[in-house]
N, C-alpha and C. Protein backbone atom coordinates (compact mmCIF):
# COMPACT_ATOMS: atom_id res chain seq x y z
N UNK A 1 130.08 -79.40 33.14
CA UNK A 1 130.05 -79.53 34.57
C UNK A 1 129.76 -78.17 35.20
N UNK A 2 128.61 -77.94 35.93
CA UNK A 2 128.44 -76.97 36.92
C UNK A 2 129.34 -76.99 38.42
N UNK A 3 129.90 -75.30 38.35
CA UNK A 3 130.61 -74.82 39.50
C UNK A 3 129.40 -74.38 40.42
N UNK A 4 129.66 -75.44 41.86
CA UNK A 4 129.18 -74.57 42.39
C UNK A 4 129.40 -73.59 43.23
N UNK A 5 128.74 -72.87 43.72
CA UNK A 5 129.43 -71.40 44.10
C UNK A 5 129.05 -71.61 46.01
N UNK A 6 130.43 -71.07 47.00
CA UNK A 6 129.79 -71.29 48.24
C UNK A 6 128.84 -70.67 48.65
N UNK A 7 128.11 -71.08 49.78
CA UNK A 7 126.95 -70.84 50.17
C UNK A 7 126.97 -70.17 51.93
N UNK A 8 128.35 -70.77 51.92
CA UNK A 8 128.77 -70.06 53.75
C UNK A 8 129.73 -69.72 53.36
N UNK A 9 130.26 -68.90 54.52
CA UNK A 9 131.96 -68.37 55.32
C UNK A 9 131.84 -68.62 56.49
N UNK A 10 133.48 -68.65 56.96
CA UNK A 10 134.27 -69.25 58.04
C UNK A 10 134.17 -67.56 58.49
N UNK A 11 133.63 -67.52 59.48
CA UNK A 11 134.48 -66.05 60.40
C UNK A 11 134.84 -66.63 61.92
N UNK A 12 135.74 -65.43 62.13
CA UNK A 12 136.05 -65.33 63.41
C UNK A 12 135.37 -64.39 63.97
N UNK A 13 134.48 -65.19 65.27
CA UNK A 13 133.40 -64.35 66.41
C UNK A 13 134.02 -64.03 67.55
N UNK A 14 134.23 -62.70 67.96
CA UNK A 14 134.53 -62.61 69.29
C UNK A 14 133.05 -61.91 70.16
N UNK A 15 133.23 -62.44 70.85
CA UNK A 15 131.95 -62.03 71.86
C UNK A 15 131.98 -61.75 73.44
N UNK A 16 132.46 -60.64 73.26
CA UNK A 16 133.05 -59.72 74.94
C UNK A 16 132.36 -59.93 75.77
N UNK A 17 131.16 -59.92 76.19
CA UNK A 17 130.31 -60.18 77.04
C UNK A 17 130.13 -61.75 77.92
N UNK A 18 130.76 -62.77 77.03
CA UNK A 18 131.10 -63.54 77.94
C UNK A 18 132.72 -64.48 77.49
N UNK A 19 133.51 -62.99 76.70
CA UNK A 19 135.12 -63.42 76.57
C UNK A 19 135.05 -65.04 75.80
N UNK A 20 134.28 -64.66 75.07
CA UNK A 20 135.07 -66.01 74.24
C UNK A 20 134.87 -65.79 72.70
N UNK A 21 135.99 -66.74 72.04
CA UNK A 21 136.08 -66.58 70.82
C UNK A 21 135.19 -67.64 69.66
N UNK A 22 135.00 -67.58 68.43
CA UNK A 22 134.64 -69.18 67.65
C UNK A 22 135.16 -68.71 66.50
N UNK A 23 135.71 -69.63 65.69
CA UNK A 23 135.09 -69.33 64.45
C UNK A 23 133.97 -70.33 63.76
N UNK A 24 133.25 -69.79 63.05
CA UNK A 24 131.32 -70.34 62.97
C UNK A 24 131.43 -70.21 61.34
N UNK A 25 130.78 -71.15 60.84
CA UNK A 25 130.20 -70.63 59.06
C UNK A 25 128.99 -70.07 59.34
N UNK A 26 128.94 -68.95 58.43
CA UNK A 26 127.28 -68.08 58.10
C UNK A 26 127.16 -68.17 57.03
N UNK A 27 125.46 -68.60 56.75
CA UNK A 27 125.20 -68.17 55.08
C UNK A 27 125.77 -66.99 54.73
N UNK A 28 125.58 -67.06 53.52
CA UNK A 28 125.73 -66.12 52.52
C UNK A 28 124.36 -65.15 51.67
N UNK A 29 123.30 -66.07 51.88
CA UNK A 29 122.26 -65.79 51.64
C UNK A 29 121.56 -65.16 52.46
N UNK A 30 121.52 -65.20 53.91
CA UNK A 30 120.93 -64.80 54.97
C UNK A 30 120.85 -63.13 54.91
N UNK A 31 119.81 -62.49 55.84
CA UNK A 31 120.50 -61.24 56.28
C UNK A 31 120.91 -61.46 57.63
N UNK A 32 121.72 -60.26 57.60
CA UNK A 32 122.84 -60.17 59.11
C UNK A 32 121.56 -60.35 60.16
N UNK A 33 120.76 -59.88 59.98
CA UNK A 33 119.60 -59.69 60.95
C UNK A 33 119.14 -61.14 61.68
N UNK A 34 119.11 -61.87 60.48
CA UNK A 34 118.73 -63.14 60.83
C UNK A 34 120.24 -64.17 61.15
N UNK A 35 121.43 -63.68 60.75
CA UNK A 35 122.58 -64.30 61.11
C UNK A 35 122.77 -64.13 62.96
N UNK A 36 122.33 -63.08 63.00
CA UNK A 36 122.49 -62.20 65.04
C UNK A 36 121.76 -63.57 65.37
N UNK A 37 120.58 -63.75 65.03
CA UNK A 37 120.05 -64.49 65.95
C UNK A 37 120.34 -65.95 65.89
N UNK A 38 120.91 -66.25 64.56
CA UNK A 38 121.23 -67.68 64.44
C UNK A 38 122.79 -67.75 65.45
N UNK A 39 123.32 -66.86 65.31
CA UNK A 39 124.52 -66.81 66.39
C UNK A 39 124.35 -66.97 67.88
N UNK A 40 123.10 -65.86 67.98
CA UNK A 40 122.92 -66.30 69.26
C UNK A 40 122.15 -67.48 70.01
N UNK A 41 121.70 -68.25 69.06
CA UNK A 41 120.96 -69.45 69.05
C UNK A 41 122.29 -70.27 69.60
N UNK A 42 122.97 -70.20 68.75
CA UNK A 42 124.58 -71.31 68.57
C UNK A 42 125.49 -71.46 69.97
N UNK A 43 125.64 -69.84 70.29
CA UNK A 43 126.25 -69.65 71.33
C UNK A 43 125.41 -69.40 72.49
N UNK A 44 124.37 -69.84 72.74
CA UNK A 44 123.76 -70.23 73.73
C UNK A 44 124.04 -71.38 73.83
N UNK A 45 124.33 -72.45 72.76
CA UNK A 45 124.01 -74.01 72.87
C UNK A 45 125.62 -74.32 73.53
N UNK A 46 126.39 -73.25 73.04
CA UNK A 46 127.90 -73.33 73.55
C UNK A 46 127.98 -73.06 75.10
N UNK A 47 127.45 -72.57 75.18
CA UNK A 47 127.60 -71.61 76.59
C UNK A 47 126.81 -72.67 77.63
N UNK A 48 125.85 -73.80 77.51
CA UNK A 48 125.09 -74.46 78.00
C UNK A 48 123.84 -73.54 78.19
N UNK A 49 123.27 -73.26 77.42
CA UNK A 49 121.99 -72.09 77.90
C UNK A 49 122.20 -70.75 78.62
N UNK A 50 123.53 -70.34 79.05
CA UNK A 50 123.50 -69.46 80.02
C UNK A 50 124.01 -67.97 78.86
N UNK A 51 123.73 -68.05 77.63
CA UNK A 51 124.03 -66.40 76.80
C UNK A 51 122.62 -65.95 76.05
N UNK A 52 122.06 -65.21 77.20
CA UNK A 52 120.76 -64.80 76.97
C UNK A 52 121.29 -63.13 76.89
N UNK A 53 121.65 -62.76 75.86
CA UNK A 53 121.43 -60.82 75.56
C UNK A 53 120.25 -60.69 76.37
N UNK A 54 120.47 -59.38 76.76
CA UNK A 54 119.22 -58.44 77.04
C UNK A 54 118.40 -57.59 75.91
N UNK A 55 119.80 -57.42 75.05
CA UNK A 55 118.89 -56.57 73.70
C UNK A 55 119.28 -57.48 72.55
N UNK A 56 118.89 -57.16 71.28
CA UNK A 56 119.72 -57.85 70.21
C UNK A 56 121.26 -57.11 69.44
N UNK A 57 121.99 -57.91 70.16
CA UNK A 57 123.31 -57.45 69.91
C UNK A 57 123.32 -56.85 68.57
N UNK A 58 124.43 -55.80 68.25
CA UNK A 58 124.75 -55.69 66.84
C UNK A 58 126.29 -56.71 66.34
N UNK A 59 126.80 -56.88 64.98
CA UNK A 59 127.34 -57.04 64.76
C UNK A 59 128.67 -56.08 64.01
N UNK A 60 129.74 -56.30 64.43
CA UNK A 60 130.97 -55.16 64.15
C UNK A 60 131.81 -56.03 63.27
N UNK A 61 132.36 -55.31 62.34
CA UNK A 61 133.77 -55.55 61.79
C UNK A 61 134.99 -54.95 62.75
N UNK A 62 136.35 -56.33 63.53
CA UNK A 62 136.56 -55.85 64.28
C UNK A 62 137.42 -54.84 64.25
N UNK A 63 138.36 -54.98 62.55
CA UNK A 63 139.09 -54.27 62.54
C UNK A 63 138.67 -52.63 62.19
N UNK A 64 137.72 -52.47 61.70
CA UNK A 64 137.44 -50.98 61.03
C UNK A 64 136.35 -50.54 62.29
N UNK A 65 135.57 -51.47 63.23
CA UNK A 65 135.22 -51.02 64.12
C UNK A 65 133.90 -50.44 63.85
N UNK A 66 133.33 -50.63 62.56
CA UNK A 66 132.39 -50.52 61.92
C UNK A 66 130.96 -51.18 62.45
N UNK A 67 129.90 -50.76 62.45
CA UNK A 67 128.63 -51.40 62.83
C UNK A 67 128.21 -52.03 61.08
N UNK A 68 127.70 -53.46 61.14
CA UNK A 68 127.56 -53.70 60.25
C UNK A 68 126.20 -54.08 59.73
N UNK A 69 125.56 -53.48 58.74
CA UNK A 69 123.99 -53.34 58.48
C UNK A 69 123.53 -54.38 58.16
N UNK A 70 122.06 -54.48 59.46
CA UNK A 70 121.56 -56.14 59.67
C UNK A 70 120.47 -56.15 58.84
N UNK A 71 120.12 -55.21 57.60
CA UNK A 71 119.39 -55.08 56.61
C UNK A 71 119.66 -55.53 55.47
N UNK A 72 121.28 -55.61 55.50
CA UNK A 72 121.50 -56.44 54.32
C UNK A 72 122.08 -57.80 54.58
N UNK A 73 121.91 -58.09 52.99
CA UNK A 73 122.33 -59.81 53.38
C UNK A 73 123.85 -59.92 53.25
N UNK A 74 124.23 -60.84 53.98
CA UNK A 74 126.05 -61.30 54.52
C UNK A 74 127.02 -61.51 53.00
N UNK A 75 126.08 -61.78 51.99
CA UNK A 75 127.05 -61.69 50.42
C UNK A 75 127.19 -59.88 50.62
N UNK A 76 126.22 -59.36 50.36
CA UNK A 76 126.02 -57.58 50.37
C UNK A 76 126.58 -56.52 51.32
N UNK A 77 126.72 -57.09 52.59
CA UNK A 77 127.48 -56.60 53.95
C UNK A 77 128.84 -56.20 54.02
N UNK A 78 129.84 -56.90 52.90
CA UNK A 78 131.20 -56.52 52.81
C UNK A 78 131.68 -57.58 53.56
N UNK A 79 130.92 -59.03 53.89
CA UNK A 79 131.63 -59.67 54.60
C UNK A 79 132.61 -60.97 54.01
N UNK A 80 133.53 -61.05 54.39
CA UNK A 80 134.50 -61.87 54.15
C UNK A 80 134.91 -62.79 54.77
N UNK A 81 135.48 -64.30 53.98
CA UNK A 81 135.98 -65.14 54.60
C UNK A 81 137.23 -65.31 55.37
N UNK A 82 137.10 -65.54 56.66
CA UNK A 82 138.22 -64.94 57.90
C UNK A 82 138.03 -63.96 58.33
N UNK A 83 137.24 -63.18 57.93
CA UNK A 83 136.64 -61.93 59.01
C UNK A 83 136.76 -61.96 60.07
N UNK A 84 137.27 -61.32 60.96
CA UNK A 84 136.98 -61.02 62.35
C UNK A 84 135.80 -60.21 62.65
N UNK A 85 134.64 -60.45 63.42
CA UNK A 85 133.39 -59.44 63.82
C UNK A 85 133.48 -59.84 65.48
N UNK A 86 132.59 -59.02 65.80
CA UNK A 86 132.58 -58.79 67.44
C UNK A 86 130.87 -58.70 67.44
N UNK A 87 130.38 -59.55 67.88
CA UNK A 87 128.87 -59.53 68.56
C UNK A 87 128.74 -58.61 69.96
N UNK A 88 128.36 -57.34 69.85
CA UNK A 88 128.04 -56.95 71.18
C UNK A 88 126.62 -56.33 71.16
């Protein structure tokens, strides 16, 4: 029998700019680069259309406060399941 191995994580999103929280699954495969925008795809659909950035946000780890590199992919990033990040 083949294990299979997950393919998302559960994080917790906070997103200051319009004060609200989620927690969302992200691939694992993705890069962060392409996770920003699938987020902000999501939380536009949350928001009713009204979370249009002006730039493309970065993504933070909230506790270390860290900018987290949208060059690599979300297995490679150091990211973890239950993470807290901050989209700003």
């Amino acid at each position: 029998m083949q294990v299979r191995t997950m393919d998302k994580i559960l994080i917790k999103l906070y997103v200051p700019s319009i004060e609200e929280r989620y927690d969302i699954k992200i691939p694992l495969n993705k890069r962060v680069s392409e996770v920003i925008f699938l987020l902000i795809k999501a939380i536009d659909e949350f928001c009713g259309g009204s979370y249009k950035p002006e730039q493309i946000p970065h993504l933070y780890n909230l506790l270390t406060e860290e900018v987290i590199d949208a060059d690599l992919k979300v297995r490679d990033a150091n990211i973890k399941n239950g993470m807290q990040l901050l989209l700003i």
